[in-house]
C-alpha atoms as a PDB file:
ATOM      1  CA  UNK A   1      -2.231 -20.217  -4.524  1.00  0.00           C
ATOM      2  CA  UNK A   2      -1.738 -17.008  -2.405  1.00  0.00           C
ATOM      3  CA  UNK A   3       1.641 -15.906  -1.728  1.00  0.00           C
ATOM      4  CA  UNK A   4       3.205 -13.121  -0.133  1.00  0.00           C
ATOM      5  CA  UNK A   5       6.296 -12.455  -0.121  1.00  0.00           C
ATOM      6  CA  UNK A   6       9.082 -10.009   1.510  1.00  0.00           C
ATOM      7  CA  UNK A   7      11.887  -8.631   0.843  1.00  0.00           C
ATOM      8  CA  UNK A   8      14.957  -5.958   1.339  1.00  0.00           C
ATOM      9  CA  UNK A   9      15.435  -6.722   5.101  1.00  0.00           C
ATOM     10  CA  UNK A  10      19.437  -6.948   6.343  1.00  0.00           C
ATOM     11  CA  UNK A  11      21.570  -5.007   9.280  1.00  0.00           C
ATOM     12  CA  UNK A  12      21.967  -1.039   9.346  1.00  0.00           C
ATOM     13  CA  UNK A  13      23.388   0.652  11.319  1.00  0.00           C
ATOM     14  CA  UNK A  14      20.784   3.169  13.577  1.00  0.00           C
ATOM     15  CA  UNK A  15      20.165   6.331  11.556  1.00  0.00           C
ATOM     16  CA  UNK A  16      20.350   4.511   8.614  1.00  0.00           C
ATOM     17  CA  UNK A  17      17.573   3.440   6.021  1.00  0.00           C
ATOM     18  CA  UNK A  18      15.922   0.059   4.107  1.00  0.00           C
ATOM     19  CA  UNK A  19      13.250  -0.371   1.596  1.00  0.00           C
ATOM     20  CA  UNK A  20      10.763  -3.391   2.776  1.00  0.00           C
ATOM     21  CA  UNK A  21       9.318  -5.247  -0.452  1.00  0.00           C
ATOM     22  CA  UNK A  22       6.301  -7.617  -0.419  1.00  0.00           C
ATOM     23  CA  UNK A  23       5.151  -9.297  -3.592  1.00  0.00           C
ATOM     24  CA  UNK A  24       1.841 -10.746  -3.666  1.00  0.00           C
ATOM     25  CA  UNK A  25       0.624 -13.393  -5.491  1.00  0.00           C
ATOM     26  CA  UNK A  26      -2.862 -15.513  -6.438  1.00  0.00           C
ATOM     27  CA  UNK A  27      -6.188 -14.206  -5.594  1.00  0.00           C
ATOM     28  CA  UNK A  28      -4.465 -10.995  -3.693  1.00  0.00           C
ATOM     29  CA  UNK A  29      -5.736  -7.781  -5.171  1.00  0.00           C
ATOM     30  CA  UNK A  30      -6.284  -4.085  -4.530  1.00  0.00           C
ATOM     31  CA  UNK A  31      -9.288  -4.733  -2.763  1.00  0.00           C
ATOM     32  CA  UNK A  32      -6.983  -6.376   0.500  1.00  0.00           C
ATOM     33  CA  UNK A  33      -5.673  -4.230   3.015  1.00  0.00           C
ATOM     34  CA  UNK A  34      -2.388  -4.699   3.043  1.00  0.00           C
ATOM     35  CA  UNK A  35       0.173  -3.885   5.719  1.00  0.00           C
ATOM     36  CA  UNK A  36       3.282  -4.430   7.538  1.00  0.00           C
ATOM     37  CA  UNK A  37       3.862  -5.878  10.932  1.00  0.00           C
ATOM     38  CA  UNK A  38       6.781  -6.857  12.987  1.00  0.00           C
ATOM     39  CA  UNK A  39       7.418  -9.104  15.890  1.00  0.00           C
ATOM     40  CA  UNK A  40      10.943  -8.648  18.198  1.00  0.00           C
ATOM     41  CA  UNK A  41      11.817 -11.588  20.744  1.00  0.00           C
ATOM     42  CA  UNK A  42       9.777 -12.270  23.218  1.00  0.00           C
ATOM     43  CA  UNK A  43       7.110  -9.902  22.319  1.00  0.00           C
ATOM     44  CA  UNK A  44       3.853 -10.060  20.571  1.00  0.00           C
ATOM     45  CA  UNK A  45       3.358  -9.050  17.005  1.00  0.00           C
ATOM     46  CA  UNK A  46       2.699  -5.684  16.058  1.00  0.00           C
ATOM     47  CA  UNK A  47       1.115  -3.514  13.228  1.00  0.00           C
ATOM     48  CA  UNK A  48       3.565  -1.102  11.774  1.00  0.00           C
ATOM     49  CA  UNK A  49       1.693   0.089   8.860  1.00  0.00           C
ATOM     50  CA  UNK A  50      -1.070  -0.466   6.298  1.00  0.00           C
ATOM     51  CA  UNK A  51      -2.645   0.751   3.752  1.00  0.00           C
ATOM     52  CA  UNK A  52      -6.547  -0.212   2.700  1.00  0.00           C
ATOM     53  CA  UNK A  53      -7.828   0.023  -1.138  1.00  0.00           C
ATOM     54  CA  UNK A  54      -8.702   3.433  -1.095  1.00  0.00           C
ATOM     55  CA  UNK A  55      -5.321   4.262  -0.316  1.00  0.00           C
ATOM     56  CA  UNK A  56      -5.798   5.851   3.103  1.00  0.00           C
ATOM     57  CA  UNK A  57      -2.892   4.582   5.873  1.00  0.00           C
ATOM     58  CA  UNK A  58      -2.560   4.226   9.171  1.00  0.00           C
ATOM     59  CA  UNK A  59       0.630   3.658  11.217  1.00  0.00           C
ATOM     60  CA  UNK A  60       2.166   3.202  14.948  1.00  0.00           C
ATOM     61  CA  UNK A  61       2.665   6.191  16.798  1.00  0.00           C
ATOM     62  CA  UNK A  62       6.650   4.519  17.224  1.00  0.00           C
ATOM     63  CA  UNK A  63       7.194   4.944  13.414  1.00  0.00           C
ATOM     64  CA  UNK A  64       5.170   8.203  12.569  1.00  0.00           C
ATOM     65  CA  UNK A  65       7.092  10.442  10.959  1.00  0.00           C
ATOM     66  CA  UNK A  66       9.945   7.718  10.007  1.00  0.00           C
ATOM     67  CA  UNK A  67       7.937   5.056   7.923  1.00  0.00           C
ATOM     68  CA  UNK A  68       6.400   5.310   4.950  1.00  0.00           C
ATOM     69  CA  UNK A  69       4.585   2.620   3.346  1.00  0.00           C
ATOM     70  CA  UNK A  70       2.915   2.488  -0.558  1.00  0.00           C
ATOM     71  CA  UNK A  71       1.312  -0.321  -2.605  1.00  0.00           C
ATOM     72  CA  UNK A  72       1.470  -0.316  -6.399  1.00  0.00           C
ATOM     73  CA  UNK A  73      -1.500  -2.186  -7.509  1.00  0.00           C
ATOM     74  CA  UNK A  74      -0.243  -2.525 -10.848  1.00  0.00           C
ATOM     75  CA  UNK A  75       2.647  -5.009  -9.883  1.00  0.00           C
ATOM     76  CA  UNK A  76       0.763  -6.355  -6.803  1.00  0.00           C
ATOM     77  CA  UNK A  77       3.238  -5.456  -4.446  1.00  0.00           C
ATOM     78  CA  UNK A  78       3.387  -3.814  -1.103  1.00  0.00           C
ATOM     79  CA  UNK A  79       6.679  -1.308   0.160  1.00  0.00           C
ATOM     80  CA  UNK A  80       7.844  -0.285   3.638  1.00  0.00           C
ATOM     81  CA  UNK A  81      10.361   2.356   3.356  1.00  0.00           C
ATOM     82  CA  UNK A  82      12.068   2.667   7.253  1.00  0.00           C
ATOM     83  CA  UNK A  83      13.919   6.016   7.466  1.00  0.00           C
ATOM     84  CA  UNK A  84      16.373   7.076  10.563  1.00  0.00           C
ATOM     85  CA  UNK A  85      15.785   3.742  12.244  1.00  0.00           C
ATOM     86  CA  UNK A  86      16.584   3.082  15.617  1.00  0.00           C
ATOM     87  CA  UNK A  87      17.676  -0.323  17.665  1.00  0.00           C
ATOM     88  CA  UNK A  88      14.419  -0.560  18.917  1.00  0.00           C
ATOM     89  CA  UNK A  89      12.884  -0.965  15.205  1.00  0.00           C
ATOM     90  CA  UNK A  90      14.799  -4.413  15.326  1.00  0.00           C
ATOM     91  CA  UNK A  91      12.600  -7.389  14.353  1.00  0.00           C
ATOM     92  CA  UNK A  92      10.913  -9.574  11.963  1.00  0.00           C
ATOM     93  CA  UNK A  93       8.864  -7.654   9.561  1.00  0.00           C
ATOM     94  CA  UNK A  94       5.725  -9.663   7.805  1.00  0.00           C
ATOM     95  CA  UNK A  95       3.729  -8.299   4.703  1.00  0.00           C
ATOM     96  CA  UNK A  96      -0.112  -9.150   5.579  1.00  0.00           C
ATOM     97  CA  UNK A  97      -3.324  -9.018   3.127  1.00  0.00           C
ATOM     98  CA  UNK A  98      -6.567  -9.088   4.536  1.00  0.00           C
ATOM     99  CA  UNK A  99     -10.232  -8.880   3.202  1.00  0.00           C
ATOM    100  CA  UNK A 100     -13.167  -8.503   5.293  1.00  0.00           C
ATOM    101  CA  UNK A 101     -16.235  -9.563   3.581  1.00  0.00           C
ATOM    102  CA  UNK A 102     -19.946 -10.382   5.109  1.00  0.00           C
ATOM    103  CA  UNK A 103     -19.663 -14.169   4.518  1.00  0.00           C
ATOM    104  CA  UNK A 104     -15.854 -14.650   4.751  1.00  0.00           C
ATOM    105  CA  UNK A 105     -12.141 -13.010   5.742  1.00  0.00           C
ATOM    106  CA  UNK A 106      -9.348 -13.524   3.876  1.00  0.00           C
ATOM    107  CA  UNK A 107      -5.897 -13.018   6.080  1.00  0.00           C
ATOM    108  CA  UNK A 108      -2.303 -13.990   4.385  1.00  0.00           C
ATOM    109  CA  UNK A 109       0.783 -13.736   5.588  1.00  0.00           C
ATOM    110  CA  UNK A 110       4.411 -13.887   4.264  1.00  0.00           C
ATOM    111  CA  UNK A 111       7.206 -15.519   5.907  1.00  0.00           C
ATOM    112  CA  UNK A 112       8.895 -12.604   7.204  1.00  0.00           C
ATOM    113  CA  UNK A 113      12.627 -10.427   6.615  1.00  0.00           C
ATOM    114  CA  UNK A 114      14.628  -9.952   9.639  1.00  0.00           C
ATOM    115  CA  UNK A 115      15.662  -6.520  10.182  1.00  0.00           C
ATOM    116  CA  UNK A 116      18.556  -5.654  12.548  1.00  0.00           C
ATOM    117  CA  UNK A 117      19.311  -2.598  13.653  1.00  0.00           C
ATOM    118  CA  UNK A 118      22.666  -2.192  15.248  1.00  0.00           C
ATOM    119  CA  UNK A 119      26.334  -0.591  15.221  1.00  0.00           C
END
């Protein structure tokens, strides 16, 4: 059974910092891009981060310079870490692993860590 899932969300205060932690679970492997997201009230989910299994990453021009994310493929397990973040960086954050192959996609997703930014 696949299973993702987050952890090390919580209130900060802007400026401050958190460490996002996905473990993944089942079939998941370093062959799935895997990636962050987030979704705030009322608005649509958005990509945040990811990382694909060579490694390379790609992230939202609102986090650039702020966000870091890494994947240790020996322990399965996906990291955001959110630097100097702002109230605007307030949301649900989901871990995501996808696979694009020619017959099938894979596409998991965890259940999600609120994150609050606020003072």
């Amino acid at each position: 059974q696949v299973q993702l899932a987050e952890s090390g969300g919580g209130l900060v205060q802007p400026g401050g910092s958190l460490r996002l932690s996905c473990a993944a679970s089942g079939s998941i492997d370093s062959r799935y891009t895997m990636g962050w997201y987030r979704q705030a009230p009322g608005k649509l989910r958005e990509l945040v981060a990811n990382v694909d299994s060579a490694g390379r990453t790609n992230y939202a021009d609102s986090v650039k310079g702020r966000f870091t994310i890494s994947r240790d493929n020996t322990k399965n397990a996906l990291y955001l870490q959110m630097n100097s973040l702002k109230p605007e960086d307030t949301a649900v954050y989901f871990c995501n692993a996808r696979r694009i192959m020619v017959l099938q996609n894979y596409n998991y997703w965890g259940q999600g860590t609120q994150v609050t930014v606020s003072s």
